[in-house]
N, C-alpha and C. Protein backbone atom coordinates (compact mmCIF):
# COMPACT_ATOMS: atom_id res chain seq x y z
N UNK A 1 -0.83 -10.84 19.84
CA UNK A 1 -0.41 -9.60 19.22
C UNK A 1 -1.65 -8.80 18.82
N UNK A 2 -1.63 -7.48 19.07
CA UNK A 2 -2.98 -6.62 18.56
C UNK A 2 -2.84 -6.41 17.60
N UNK A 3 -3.84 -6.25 16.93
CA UNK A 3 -3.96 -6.19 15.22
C UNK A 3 -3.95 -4.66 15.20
N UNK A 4 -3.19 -3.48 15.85
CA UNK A 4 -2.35 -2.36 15.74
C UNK A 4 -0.98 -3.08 15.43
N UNK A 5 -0.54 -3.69 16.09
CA UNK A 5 1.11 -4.27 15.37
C UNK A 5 0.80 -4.97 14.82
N UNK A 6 -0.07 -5.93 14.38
CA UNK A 6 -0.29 -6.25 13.20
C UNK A 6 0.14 -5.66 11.48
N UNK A 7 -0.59 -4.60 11.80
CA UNK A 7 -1.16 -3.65 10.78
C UNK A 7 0.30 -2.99 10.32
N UNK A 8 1.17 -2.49 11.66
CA UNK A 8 2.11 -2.12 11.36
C UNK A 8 3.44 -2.94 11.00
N UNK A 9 3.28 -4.52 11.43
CA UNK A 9 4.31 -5.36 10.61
C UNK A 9 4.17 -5.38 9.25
N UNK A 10 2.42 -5.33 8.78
CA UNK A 10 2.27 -5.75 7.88
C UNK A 10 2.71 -4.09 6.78
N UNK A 11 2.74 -3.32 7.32
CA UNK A 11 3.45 -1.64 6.53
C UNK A 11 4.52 -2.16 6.18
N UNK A 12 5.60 -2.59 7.18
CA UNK A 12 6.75 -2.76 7.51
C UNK A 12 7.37 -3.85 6.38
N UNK A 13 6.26 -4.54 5.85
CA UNK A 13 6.76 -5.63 5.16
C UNK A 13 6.95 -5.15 3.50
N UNK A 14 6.59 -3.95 3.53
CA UNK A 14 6.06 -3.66 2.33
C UNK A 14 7.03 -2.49 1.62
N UNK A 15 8.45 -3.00 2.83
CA UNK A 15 9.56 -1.68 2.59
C UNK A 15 10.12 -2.17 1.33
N UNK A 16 9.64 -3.44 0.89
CA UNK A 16 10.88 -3.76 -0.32
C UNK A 16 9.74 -3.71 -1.47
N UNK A 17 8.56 -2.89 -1.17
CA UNK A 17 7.53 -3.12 -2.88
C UNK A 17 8.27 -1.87 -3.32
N UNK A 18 9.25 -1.55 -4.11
CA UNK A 18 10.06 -0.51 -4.28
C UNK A 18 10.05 0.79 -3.88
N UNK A 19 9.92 0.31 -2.37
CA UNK A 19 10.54 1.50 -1.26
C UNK A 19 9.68 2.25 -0.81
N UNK A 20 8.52 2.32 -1.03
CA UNK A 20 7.44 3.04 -0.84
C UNK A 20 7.10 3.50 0.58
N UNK A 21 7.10 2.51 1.56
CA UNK A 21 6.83 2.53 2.38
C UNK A 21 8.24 3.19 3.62
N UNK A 22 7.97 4.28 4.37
CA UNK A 22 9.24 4.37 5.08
C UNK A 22 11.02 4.68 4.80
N UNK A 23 10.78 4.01 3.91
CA UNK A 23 12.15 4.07 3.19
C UNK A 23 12.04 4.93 2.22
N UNK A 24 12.90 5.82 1.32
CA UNK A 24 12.78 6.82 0.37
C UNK A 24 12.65 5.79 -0.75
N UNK A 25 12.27 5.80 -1.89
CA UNK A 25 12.17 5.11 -2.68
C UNK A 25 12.90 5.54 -4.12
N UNK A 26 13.08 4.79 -4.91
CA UNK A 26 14.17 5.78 -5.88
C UNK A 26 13.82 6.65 -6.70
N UNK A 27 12.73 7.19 -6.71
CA UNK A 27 12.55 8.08 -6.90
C UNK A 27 12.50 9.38 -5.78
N UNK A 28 13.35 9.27 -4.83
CA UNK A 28 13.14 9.88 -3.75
C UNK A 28 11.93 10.51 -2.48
N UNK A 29 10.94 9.78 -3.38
CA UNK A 29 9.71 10.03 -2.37
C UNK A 29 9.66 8.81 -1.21
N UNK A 30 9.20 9.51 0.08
CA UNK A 30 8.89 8.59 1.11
C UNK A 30 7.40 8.72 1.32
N UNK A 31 6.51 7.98 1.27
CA UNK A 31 5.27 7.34 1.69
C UNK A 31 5.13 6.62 3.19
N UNK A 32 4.36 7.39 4.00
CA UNK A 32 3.87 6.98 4.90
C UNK A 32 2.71 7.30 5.45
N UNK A 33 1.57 5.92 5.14
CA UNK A 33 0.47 6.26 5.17
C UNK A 33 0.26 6.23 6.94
N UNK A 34 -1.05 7.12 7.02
CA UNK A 34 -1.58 7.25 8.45
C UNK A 34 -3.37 6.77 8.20
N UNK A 35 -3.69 7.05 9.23
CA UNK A 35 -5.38 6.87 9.01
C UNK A 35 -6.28 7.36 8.49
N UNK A 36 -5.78 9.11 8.19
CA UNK A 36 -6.51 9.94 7.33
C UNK A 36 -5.42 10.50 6.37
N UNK A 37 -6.51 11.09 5.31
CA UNK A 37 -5.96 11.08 4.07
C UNK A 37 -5.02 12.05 3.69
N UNK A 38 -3.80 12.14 2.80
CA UNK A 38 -3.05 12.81 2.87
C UNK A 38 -2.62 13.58 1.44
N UNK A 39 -2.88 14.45 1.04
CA UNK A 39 -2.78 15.52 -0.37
C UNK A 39 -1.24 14.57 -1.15
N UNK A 40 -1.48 14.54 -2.27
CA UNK A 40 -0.24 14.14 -3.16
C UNK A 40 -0.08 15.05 -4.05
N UNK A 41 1.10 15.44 -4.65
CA UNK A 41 1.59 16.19 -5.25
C UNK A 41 1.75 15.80 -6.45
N UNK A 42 1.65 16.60 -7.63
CA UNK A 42 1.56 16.24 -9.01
C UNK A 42 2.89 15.67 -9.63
N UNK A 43 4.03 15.69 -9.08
CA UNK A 43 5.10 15.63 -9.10
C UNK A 43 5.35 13.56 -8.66
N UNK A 44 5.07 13.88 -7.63
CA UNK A 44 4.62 12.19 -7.04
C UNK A 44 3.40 11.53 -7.26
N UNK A 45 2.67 11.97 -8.10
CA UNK A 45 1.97 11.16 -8.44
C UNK A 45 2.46 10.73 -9.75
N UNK A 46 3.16 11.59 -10.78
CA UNK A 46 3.46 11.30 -11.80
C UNK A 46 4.56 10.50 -12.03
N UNK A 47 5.15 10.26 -10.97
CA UNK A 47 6.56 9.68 -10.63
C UNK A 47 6.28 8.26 -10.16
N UNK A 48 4.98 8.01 -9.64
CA UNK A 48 4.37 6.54 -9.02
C UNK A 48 3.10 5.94 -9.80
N UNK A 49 2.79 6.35 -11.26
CA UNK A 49 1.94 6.15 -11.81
C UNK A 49 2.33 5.50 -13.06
N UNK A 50 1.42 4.45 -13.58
CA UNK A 50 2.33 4.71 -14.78
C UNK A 50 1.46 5.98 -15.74
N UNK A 51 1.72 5.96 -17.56
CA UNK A 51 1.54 6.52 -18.18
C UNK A 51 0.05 6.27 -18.29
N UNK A 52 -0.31 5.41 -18.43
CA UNK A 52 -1.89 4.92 -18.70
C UNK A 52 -1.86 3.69 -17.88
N UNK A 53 -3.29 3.82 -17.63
CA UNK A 53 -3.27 2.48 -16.99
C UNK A 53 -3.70 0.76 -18.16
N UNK A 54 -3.14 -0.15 -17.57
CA UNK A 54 -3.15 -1.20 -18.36
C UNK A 54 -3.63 -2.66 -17.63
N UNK A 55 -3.99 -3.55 -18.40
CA UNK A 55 -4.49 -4.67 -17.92
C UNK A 55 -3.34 -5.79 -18.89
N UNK A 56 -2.90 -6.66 -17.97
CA UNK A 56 -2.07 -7.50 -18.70
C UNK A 56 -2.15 -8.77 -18.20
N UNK A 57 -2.28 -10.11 -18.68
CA UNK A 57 -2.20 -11.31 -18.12
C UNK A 57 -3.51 -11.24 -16.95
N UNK A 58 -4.52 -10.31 -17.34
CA UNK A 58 -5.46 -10.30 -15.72
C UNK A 58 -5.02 -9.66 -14.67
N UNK A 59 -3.51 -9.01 -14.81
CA UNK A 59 -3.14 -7.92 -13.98
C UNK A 59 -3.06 -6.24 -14.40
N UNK A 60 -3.36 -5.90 -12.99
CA UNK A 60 -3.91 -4.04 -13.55
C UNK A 60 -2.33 -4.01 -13.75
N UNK A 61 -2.06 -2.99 -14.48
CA UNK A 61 -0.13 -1.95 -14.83
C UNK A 61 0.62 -3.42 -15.03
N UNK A 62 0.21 -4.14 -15.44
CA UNK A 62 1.11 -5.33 -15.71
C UNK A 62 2.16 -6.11 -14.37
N UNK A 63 1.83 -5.69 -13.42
CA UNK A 63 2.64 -6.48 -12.44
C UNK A 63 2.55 -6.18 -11.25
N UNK A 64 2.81 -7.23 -10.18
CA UNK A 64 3.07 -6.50 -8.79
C UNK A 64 3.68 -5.23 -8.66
N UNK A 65 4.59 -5.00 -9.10
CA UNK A 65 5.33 -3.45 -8.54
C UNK A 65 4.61 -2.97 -8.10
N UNK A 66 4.28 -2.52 -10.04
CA UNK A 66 3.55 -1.35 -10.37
C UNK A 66 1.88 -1.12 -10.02
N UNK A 67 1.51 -2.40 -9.98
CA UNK A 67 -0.18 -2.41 -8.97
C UNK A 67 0.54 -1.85 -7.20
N UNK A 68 1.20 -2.20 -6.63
CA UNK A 68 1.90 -1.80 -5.55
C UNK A 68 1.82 -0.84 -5.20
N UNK A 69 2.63 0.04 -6.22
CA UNK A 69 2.97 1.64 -6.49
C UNK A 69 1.27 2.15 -6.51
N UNK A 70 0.33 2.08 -7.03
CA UNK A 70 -1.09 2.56 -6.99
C UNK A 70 -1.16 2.31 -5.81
N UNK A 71 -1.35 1.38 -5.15
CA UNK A 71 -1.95 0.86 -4.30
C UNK A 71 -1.50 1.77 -3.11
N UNK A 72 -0.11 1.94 -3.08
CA UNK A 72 0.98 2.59 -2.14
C UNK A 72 0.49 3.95 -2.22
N UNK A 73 0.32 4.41 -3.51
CA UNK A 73 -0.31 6.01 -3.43
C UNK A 73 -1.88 6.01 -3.39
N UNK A 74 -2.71 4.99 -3.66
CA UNK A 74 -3.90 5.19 -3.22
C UNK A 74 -4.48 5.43 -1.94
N UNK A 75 -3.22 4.35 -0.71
CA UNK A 75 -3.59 4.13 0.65
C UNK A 75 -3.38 5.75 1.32
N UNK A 76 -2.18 6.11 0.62
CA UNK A 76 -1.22 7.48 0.88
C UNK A 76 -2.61 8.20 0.87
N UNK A 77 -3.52 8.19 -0.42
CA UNK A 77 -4.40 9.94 -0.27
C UNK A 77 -5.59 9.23 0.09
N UNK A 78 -5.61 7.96 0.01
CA UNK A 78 -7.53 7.87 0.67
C UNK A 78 -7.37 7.68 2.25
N UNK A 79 -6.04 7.05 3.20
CA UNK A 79 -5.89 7.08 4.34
C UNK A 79 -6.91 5.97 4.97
N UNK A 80 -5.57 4.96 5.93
CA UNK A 80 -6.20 3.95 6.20
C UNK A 80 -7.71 3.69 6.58
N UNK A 81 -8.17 4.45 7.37
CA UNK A 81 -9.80 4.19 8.20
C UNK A 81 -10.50 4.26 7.24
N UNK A 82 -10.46 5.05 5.81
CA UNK A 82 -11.21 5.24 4.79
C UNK A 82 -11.13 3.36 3.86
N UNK A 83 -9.59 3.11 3.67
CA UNK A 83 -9.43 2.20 3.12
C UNK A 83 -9.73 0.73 3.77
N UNK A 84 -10.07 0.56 4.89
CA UNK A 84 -10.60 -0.82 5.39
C UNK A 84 -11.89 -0.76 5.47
N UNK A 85 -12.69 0.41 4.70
CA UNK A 85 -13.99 0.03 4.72
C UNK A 85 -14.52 -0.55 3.16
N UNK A 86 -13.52 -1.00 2.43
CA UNK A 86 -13.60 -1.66 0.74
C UNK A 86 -13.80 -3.10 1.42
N UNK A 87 -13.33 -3.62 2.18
CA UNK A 87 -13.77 -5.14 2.29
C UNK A 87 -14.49 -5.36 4.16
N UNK A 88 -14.82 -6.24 4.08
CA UNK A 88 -16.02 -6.73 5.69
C UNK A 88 -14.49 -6.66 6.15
N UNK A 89 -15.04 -6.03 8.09
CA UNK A 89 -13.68 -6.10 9.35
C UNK A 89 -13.45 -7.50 9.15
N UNK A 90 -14.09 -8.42 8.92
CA UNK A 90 -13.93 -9.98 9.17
C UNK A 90 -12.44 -10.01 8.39
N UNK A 91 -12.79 -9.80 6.88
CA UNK A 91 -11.63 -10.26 6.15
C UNK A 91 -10.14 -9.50 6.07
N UNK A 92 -10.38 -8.40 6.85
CA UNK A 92 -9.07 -7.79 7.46
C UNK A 92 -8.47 -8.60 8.32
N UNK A 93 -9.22 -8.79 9.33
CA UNK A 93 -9.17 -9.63 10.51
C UNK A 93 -8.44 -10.43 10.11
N UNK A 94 -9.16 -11.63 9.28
CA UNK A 94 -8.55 -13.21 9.11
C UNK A 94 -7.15 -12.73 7.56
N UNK A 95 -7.08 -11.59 6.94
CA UNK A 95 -5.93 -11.50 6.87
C UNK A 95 -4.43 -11.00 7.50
N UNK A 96 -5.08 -10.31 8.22
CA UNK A 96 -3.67 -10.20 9.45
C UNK A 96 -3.69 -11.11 10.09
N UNK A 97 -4.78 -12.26 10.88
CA UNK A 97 -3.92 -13.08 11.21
C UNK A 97 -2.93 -14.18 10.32
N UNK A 98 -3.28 -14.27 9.44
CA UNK A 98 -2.69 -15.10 8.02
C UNK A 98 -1.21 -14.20 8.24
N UNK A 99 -1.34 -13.15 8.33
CA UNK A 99 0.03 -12.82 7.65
C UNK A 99 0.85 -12.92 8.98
N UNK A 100 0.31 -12.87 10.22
CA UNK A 100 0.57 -13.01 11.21
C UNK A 100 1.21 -14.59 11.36
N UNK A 101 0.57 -15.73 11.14
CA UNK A 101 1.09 -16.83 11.16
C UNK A 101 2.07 -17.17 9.76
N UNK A 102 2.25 -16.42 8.93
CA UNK A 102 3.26 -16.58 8.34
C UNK A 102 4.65 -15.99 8.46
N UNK A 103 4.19 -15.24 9.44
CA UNK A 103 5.60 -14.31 10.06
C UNK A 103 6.54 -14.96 11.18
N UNK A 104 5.85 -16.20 11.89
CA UNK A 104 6.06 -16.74 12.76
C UNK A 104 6.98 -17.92 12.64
């Protein structure tokens, strides 16, 4: 499998971090990131953010979701090609295949 469908199972998996991805989410915004970066609106950002940011138990916003939800609108305006240059191609690599053999 090319690590293009890779990349895109691994979007795909991410329809249930509360909806973010593809799917409208309940707050009615749909997120779909591409490779370059994409303008967010003050409206959706305020709607996918929390109030302040927080550290809890060693987690940023206190939980998966809501680290999710950043994460979901960070990928949204910094745009993928920008965002796989935060860690070495290696460890992209050996995490799609990971997620790859767990899909299997």
């Amino acid at each position: 499998m090319k690590n293009d469908d890779l990349m895109k199972k691994y979007i795909d998996s991410l329809k249930g971090v509360g909806g973010l991805f593809n799917d409208e989410s309940s707050e009615g915004y749909k997120l779909e990131p591409k490779l370059e970066p994409q303008d967010i609106s003050d409206s959706l950002f305020r709607s996918l953010s929390p109030e302040k940011p927080q550290l809890t138990e060693g987690k940023l916003y206190g939980g998966r979701e809501e680290l999710a939800k950043m994460f979901a609108l960070l990928l949204y305006n910094l745009g993928i090609e920008e965002a796989v240059k935060f860690a070495p191609k290696e460890l992209w690599l050996k995490a799609l295949e990971n997620y790859k053999e767990q899909k299997l």
